[in-house]
PDB file of N, CA and C in Angstrom:
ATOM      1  N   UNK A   1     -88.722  64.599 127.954  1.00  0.00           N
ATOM      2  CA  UNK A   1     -87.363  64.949 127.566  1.00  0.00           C
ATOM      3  C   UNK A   1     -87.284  66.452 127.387  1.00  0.00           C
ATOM      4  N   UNK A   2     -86.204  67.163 127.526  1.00  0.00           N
ATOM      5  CA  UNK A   2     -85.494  68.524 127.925  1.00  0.00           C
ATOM      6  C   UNK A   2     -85.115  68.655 126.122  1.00  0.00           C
ATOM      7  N   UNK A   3     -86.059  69.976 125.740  1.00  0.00           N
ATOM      8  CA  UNK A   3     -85.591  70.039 124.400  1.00  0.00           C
ATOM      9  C   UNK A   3     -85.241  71.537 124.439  1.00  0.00           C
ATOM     10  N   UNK A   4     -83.945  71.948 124.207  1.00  0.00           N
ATOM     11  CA  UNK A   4     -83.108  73.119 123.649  1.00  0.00           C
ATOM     12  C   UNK A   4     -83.975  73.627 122.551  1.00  0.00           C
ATOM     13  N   UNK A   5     -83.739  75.415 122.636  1.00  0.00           N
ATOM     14  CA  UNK A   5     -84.818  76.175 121.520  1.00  0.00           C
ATOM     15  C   UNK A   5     -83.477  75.728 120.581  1.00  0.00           C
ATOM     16  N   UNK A   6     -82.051  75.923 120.775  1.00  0.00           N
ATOM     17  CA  UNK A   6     -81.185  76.170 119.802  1.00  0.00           C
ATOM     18  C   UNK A   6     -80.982  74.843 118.462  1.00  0.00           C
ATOM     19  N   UNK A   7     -81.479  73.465 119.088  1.00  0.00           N
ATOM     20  CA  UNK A   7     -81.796  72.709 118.560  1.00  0.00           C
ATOM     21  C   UNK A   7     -82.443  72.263 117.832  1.00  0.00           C
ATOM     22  N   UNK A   8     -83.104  71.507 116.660  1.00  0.00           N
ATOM     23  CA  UNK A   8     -84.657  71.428 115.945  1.00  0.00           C
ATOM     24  C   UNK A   8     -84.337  69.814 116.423  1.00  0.00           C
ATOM     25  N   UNK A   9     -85.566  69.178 116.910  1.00  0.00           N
ATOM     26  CA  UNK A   9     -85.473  67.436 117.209  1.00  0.00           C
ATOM     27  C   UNK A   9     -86.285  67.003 115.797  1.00  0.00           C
ATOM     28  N   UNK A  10     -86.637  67.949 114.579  1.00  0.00           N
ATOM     29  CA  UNK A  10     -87.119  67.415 113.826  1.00  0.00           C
ATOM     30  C   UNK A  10     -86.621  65.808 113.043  1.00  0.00           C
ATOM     31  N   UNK A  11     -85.623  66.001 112.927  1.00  0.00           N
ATOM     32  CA  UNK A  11     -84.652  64.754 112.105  1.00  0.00           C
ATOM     33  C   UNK A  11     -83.499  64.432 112.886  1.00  0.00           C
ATOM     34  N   UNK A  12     -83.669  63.498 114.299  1.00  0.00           N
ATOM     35  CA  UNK A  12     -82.794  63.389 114.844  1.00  0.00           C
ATOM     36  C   UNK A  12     -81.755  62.187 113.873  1.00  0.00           C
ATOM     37  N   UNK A  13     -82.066  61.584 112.724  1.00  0.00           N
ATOM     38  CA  UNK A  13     -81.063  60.971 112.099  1.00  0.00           C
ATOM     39  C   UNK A  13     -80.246  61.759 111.808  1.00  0.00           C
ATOM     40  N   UNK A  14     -80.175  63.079 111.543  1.00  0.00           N
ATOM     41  CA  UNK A  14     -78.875  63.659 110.793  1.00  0.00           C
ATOM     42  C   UNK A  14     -78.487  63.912 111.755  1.00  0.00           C
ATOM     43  N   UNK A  15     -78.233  63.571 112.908  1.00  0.00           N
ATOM     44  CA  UNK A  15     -77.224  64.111 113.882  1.00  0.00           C
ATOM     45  C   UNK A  15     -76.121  63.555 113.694  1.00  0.00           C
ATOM     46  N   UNK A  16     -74.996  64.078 113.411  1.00  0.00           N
ATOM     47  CA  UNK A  16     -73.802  63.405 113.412  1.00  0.00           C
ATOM     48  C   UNK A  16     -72.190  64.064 114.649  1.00  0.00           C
ATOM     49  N   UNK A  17     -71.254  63.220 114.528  1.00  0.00           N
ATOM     50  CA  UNK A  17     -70.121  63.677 115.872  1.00  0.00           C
ATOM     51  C   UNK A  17     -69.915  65.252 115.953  1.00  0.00           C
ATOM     52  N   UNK A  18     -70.181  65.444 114.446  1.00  0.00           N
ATOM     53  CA  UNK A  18     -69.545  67.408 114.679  1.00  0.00           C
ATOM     54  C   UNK A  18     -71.170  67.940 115.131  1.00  0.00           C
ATOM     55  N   UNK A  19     -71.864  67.660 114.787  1.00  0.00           N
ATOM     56  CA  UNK A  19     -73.361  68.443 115.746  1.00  0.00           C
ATOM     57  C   UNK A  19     -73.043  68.472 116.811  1.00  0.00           C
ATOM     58  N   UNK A  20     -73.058  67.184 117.319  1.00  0.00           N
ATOM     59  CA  UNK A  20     -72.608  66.950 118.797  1.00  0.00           C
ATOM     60  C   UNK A  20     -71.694  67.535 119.216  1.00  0.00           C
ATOM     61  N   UNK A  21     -70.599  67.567 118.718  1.00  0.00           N
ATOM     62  CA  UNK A  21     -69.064  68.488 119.156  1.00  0.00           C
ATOM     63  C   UNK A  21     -69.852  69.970 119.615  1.00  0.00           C
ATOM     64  N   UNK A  22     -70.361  70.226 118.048  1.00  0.00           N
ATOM     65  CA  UNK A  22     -70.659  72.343 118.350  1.00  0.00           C
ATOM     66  C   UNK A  22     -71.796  72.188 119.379  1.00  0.00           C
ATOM     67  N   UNK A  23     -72.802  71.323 119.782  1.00  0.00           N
ATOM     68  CA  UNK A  23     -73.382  71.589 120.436  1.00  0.00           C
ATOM     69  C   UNK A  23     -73.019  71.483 122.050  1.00  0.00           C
ATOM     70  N   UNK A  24     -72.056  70.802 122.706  1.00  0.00           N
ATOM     71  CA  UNK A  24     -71.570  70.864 123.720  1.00  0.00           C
ATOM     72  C   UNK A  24     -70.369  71.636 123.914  1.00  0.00           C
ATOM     73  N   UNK A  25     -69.883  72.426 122.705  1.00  0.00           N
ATOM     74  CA  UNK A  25     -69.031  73.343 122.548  1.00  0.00           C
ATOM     75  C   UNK A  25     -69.641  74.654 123.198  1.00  0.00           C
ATOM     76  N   UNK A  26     -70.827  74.891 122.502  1.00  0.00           N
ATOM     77  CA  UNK A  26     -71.659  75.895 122.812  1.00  0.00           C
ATOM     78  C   UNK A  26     -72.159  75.828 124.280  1.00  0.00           C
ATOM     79  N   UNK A  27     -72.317  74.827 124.757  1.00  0.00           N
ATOM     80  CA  UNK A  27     -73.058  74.376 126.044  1.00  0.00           C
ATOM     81  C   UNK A  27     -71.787  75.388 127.435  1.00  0.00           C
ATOM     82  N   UNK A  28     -70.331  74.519 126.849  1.00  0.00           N
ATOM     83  CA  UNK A  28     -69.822  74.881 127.689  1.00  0.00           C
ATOM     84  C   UNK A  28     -69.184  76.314 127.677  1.00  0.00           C
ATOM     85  N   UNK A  29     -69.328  77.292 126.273  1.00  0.00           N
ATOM     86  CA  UNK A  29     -69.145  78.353 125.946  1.00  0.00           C
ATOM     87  C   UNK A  29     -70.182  79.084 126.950  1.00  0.00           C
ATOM     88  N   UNK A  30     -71.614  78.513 127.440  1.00  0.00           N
ATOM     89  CA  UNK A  30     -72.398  78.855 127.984  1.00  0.00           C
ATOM     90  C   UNK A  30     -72.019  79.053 129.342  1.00  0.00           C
ATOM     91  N   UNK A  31     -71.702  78.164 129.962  1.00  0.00           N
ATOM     92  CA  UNK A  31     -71.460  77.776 131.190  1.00  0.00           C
ATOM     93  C   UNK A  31     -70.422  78.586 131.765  1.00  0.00           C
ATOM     94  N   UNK A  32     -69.336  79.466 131.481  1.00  0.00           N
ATOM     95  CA  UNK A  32     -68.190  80.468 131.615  1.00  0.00           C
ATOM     96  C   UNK A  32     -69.243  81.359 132.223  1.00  0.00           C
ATOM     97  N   UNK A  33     -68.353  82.218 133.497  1.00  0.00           N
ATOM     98  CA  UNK A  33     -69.161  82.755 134.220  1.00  0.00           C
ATOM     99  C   UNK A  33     -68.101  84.277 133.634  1.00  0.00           C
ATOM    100  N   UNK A  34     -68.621  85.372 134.491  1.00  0.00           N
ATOM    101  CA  UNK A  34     -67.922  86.633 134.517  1.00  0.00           C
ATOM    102  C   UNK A  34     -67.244  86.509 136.029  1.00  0.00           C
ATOM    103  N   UNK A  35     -66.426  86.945 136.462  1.00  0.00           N
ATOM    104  CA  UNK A  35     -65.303  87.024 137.821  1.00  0.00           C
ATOM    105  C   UNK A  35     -66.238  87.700 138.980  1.00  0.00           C
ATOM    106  N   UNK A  36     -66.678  87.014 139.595  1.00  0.00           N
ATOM    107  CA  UNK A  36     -67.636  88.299 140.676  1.00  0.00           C
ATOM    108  C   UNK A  36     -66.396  87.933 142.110  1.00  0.00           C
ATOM    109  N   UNK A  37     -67.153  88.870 143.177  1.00  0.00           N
ATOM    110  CA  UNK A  37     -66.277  89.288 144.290  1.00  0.00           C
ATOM    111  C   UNK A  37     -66.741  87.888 145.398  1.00  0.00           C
ATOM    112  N   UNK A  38     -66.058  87.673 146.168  1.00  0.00           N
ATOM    113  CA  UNK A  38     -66.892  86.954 147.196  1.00  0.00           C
ATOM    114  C   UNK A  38     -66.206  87.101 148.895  1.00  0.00           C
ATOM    115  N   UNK A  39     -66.950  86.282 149.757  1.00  0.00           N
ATOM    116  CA  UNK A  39     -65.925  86.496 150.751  1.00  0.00           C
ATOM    117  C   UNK A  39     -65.355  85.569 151.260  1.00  0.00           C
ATOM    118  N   UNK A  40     -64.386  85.495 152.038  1.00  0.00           N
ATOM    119  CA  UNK A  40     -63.853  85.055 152.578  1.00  0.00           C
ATOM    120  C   UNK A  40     -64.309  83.836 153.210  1.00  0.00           C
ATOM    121  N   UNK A  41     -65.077  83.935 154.265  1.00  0.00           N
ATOM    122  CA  UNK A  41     -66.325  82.639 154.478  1.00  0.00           C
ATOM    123  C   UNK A  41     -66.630  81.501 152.589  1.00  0.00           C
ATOM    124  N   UNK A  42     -67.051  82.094 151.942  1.00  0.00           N
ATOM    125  CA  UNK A  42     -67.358  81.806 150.910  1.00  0.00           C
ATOM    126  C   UNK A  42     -65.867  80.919 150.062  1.00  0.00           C
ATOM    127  N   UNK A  43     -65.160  81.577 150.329  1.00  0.00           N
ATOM    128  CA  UNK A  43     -63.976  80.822 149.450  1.00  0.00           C
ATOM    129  C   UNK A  43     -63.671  79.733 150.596  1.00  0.00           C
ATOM    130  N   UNK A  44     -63.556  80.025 151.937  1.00  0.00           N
ATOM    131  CA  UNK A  44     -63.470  78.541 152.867  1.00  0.00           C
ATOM    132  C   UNK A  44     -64.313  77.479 152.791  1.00  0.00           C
ATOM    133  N   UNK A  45     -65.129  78.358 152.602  1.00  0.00           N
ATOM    134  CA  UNK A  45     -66.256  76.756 152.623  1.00  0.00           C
ATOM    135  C   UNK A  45     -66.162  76.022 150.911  1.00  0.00           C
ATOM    136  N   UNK A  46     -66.154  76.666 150.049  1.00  0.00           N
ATOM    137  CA  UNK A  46     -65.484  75.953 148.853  1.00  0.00           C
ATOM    138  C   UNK A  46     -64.614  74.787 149.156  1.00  0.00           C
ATOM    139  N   UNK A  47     -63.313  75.551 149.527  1.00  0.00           N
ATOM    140  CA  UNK A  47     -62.305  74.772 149.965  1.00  0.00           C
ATOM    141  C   UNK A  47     -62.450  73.455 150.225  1.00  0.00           C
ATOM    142  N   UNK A  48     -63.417  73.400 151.210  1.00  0.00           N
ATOM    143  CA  UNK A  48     -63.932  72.268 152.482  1.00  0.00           C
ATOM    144  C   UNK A  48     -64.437  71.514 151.624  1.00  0.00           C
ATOM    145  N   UNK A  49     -65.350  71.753 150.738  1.00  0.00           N
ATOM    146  CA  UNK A  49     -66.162  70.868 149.601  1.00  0.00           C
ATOM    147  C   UNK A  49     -65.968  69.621 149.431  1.00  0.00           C
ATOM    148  N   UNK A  50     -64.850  69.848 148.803  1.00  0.00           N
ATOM    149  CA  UNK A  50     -64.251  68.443 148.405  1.00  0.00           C
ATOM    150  C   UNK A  50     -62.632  68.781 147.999  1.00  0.00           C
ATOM    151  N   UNK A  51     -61.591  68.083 147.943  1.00  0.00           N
ATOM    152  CA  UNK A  51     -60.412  67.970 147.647  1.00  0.00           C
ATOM    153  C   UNK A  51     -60.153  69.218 146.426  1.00  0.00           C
ATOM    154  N   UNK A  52     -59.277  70.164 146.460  1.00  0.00           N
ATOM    155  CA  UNK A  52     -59.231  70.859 145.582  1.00  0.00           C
ATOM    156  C   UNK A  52     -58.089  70.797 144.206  1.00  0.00           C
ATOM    157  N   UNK A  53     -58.701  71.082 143.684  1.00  0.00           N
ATOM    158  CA  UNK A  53     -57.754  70.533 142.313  1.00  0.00           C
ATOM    159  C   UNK A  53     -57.023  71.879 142.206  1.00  0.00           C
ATOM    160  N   UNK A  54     -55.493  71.448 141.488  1.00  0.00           N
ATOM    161  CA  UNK A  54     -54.533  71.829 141.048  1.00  0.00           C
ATOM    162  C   UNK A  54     -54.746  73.776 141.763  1.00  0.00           C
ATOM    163  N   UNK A  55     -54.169  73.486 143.323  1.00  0.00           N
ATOM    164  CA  UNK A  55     -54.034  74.460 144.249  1.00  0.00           C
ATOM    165  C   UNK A  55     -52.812  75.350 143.920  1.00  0.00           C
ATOM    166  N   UNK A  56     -52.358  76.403 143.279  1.00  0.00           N
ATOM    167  CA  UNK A  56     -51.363  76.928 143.028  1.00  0.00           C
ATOM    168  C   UNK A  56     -51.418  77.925 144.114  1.00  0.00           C
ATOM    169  N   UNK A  57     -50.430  79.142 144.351  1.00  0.00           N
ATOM    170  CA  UNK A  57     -50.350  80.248 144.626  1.00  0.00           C
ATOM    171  C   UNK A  57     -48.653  80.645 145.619  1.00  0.00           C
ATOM    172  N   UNK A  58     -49.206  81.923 145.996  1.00  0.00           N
ATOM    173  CA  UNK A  58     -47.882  82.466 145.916  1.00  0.00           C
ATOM    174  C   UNK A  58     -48.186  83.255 147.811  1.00  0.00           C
ATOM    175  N   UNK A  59     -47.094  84.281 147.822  1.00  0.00           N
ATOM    176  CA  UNK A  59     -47.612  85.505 149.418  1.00  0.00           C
ATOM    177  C   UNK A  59     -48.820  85.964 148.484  1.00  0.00           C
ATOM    178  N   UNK A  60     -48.736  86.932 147.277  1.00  0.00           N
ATOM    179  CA  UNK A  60     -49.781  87.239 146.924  1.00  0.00           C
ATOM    180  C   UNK A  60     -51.091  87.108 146.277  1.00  0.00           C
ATOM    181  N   UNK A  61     -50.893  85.518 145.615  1.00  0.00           N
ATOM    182  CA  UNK A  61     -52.209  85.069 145.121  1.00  0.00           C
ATOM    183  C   UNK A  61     -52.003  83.534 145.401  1.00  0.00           C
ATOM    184  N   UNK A  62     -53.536  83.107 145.051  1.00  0.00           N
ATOM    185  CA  UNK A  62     -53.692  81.528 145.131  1.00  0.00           C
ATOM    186  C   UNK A  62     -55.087  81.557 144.473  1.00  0.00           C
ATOM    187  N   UNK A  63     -55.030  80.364 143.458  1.00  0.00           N
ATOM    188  CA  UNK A  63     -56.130  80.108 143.340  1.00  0.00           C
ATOM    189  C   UNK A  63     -56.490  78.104 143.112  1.00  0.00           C
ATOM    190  N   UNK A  64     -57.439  77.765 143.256  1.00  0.00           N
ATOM    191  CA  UNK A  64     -57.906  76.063 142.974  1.00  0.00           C
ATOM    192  C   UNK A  64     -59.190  76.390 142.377  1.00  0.00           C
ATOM    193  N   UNK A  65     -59.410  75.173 141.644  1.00  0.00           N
ATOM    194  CA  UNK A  65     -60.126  74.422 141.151  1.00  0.00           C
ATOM    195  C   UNK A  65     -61.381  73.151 141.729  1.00  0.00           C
ATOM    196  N   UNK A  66     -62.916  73.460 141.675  1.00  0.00           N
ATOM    197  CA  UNK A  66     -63.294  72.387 141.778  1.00  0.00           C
ATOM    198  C   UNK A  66     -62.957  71.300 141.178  1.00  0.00           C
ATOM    199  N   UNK A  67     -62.820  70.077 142.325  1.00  0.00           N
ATOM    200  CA  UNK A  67     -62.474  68.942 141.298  1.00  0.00           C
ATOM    201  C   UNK A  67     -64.036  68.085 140.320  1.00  0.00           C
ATOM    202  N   UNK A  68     -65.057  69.077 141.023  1.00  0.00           N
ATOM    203  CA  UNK A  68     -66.005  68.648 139.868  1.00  0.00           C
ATOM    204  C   UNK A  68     -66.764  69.467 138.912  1.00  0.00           C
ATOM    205  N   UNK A  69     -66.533  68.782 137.562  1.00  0.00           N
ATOM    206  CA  UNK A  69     -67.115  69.486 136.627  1.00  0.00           C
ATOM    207  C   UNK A  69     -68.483  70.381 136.909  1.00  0.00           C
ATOM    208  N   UNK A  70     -68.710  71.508 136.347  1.00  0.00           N
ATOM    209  CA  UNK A  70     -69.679  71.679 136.005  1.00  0.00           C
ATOM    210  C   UNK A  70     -70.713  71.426 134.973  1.00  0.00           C
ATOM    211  N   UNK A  71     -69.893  71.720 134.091  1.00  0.00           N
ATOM    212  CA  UNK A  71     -70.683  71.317 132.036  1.00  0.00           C
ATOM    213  C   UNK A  71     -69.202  70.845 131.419  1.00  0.00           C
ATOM    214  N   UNK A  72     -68.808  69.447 131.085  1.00  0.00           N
ATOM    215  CA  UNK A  72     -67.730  69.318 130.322  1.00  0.00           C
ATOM    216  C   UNK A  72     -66.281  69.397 130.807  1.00  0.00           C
ATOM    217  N   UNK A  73     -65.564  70.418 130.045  1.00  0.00           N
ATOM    218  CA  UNK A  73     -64.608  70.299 130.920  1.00  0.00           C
ATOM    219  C   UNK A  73     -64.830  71.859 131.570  1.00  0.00           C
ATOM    220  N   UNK A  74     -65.596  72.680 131.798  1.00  0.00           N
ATOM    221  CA  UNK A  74     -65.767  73.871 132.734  1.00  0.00           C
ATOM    222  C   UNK A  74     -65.641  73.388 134.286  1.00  0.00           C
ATOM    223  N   UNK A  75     -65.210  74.458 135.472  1.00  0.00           N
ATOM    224  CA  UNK A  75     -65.530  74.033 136.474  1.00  0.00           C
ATOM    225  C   UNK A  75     -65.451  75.075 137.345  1.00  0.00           C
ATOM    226  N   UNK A  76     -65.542  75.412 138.586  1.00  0.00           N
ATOM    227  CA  UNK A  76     -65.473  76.837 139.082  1.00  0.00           C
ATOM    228  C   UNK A  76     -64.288  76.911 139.834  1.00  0.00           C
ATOM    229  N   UNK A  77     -63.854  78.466 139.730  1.00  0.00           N
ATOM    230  CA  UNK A  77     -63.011  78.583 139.652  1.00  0.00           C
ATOM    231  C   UNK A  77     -62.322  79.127 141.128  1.00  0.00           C
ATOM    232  N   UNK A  78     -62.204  79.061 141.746  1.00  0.00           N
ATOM    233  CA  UNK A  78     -61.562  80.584 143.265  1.00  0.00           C
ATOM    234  C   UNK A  78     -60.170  81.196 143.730  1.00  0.00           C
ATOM    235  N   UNK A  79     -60.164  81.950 143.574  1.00  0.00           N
ATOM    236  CA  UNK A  79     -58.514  82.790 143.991  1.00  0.00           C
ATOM    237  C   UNK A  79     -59.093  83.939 144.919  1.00  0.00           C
ATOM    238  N   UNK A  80     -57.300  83.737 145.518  1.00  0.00           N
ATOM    239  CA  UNK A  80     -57.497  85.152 146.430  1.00  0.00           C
ATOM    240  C   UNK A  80     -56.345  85.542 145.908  1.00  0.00           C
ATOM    241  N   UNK A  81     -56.845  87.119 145.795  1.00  0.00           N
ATOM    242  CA  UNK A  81     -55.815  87.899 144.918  1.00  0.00           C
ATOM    243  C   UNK A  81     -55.365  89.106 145.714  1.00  0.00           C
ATOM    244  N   UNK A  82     -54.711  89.566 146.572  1.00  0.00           N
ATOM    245  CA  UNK A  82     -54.409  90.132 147.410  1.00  0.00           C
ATOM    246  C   UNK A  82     -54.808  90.282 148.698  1.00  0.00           C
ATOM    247  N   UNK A  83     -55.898  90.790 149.035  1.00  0.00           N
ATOM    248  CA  UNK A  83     -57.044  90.583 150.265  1.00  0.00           C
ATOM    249  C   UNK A  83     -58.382  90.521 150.212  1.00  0.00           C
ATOM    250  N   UNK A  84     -58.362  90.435 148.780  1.00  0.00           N
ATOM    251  CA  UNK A  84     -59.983  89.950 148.414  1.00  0.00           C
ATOM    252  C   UNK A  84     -60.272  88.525 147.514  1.00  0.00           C
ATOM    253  N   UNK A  85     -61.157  88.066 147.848  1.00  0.00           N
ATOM    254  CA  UNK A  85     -61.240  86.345 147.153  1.00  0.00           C
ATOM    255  C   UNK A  85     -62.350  86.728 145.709  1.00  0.00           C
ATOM    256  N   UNK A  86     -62.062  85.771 144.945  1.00  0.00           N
ATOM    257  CA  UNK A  86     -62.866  85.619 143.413  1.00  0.00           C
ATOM    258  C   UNK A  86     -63.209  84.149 143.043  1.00  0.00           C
ATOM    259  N   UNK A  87     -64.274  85.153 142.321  1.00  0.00           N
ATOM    260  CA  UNK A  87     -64.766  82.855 141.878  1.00  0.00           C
ATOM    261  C   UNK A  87     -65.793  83.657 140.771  1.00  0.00           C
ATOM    262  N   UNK A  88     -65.871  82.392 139.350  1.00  0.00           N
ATOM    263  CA  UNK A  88     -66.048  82.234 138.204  1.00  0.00           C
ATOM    264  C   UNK A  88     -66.035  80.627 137.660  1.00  0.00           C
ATOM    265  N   UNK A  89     -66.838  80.782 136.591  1.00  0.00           N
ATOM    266  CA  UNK A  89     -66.310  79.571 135.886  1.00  0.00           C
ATOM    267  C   UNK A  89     -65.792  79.511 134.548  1.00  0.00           C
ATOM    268  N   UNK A  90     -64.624  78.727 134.296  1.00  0.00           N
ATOM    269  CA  UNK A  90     -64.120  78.555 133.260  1.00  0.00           C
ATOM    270  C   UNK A  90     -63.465  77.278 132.787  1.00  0.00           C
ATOM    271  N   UNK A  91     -62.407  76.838 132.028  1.00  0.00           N
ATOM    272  CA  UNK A  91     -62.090  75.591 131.686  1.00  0.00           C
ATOM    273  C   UNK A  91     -60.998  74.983 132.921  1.00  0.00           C
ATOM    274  N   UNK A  92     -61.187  73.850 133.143  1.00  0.00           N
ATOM    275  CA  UNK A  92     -60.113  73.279 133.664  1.00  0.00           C
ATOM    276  C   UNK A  92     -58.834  73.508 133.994  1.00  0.00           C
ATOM    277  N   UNK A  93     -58.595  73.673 132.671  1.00  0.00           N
ATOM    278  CA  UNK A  93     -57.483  73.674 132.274  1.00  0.00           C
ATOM    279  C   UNK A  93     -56.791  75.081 132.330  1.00  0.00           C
ATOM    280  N   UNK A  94     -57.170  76.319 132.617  1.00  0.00           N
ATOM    281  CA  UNK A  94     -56.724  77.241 133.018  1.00  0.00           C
ATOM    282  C   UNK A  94     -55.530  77.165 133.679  1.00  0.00           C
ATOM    283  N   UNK A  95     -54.310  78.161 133.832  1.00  0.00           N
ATOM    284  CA  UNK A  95     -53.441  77.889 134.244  1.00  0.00           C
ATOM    285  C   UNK A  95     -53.656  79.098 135.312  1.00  0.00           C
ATOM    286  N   UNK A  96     -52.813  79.009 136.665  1.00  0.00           N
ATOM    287  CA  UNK A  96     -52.940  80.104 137.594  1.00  0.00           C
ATOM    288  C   UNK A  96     -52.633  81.399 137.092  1.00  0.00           C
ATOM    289  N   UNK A  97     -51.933  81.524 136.096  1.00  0.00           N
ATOM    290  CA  UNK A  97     -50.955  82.994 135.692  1.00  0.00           C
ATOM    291  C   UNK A  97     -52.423  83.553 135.322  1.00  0.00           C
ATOM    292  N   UNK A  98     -53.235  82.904 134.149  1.00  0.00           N
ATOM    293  CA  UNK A  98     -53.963  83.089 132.994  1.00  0.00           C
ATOM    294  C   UNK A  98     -55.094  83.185 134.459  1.00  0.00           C
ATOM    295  N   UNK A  99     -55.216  82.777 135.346  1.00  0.00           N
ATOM    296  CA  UNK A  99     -56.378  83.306 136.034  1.00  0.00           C
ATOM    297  C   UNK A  99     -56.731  84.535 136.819  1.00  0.00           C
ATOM    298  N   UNK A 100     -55.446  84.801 137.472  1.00  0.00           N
ATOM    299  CA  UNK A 100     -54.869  85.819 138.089  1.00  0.00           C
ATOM    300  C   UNK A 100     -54.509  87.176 137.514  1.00  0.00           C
ATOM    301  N   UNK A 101     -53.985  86.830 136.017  1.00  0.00           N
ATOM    302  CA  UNK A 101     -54.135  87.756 134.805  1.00  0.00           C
ATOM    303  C   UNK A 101     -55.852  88.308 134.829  1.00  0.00           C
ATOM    304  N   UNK A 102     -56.395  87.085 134.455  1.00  0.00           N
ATOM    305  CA  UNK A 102     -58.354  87.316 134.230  1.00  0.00           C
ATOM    306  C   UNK A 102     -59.062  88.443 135.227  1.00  0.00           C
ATOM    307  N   UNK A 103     -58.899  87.790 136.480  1.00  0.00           N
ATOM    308  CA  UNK A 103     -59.177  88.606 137.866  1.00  0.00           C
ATOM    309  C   UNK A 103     -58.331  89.595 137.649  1.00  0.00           C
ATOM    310  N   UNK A 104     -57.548  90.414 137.296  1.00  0.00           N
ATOM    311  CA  UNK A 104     -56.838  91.814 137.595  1.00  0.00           C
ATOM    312  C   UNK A 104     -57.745  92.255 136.341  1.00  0.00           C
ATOM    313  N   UNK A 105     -57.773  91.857 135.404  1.00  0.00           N
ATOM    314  CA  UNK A 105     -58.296  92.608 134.342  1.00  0.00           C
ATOM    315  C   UNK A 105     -59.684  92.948 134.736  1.00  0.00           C
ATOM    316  N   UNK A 106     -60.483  92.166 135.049  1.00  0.00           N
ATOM    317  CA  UNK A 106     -61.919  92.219 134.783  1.00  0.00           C
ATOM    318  C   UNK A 106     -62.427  92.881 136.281  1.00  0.00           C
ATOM    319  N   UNK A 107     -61.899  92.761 137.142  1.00  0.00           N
ATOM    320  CA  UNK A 107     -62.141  93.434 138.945  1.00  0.00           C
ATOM    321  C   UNK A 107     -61.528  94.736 138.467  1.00  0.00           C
ATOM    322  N   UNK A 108     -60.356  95.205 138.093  1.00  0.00           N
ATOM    323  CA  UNK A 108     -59.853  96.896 137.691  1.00  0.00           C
ATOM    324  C   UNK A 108     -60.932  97.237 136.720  1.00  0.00           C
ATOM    325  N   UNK A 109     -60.956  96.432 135.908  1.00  0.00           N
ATOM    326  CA  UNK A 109     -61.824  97.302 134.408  1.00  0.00           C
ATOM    327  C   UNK A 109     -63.312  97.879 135.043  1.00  0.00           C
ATOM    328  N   UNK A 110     -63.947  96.909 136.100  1.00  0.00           N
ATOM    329  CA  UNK A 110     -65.041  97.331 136.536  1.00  0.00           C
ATOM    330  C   UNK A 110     -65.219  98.579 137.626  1.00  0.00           C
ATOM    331  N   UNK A 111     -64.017  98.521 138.442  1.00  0.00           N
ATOM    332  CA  UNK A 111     -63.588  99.801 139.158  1.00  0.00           C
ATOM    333  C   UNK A 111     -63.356 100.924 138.426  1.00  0.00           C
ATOM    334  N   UNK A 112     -62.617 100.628 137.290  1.00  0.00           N
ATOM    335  CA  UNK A 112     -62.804 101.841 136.669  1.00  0.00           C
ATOM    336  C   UNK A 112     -63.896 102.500 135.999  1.00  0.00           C
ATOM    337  N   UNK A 113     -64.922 101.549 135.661  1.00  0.00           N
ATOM    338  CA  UNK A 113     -66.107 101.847 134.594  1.00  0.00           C
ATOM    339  C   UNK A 113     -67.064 102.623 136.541  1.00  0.00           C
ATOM    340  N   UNK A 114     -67.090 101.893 137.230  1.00  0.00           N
ATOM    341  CA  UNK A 114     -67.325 102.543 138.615  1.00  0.00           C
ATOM    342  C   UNK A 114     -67.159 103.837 138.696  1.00  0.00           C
ATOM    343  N   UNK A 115     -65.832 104.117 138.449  1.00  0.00           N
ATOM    344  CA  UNK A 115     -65.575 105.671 139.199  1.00  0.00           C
ATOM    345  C   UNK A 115     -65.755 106.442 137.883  1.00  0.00           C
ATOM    346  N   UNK A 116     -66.325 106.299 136.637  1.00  0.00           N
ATOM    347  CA  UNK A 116     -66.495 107.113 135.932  1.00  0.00           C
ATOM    348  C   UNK A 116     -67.836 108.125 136.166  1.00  0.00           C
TER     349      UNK A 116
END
């Protein structure tokens, strides 16, 4: 069996629902990626995967959802945001605005820390 340092298996009786809660809380706090770049090839073949969940977008952005989990409710994420594609992981439940928001912030902030 797979034992976590963050865990002690000393007294697995006291485990109770809220251990369990923070500990797969944490799991999937884990599992959130940072926004990296990808290409084009790369976001098609995603696509192809399997059926894509909750496909939004616009002329200037689009992004979907794997329809399978990664850890919980996390799952990865892909948009194309003008002429370049992105992928990350985060919750499900993300909404397109709130992703598209994410990707402008975190792709500029790094261009800028770049050209300093």
């Amino acid at each position: 069996m797979y034992q976590t340092q963050e865990i002690s298996t000393e007294n697995r009786m006291k485990f109770d629902a809220s251990a369990e809660a923070a500990y797969w809380q944490r799991r999937e706090q884990q599992a959130r990626s940072d926004v990296e770049e990808i290409t084009l090839a790369a976001f098609m073949d995603a696509i192809a995967v399997m059926y894509p969940r909750d496909w939004c977008g616009d002329v200037e952005c689009e992004s979907f959802k794997l329809a399978e989990m990664y850890c919980g409710e996390v799952t990865t994420i892909y948009a194309k945001v003008g002429e370049r594609y992105f992928r990350f992981r985060d919750v499900v439940s993300l909404p397109h605005n709130a992703i598209v928001a994410r990707i402008k912030k975190e792709a500029t902030g790094r261009e800028v820390q770049a050209l300093k």
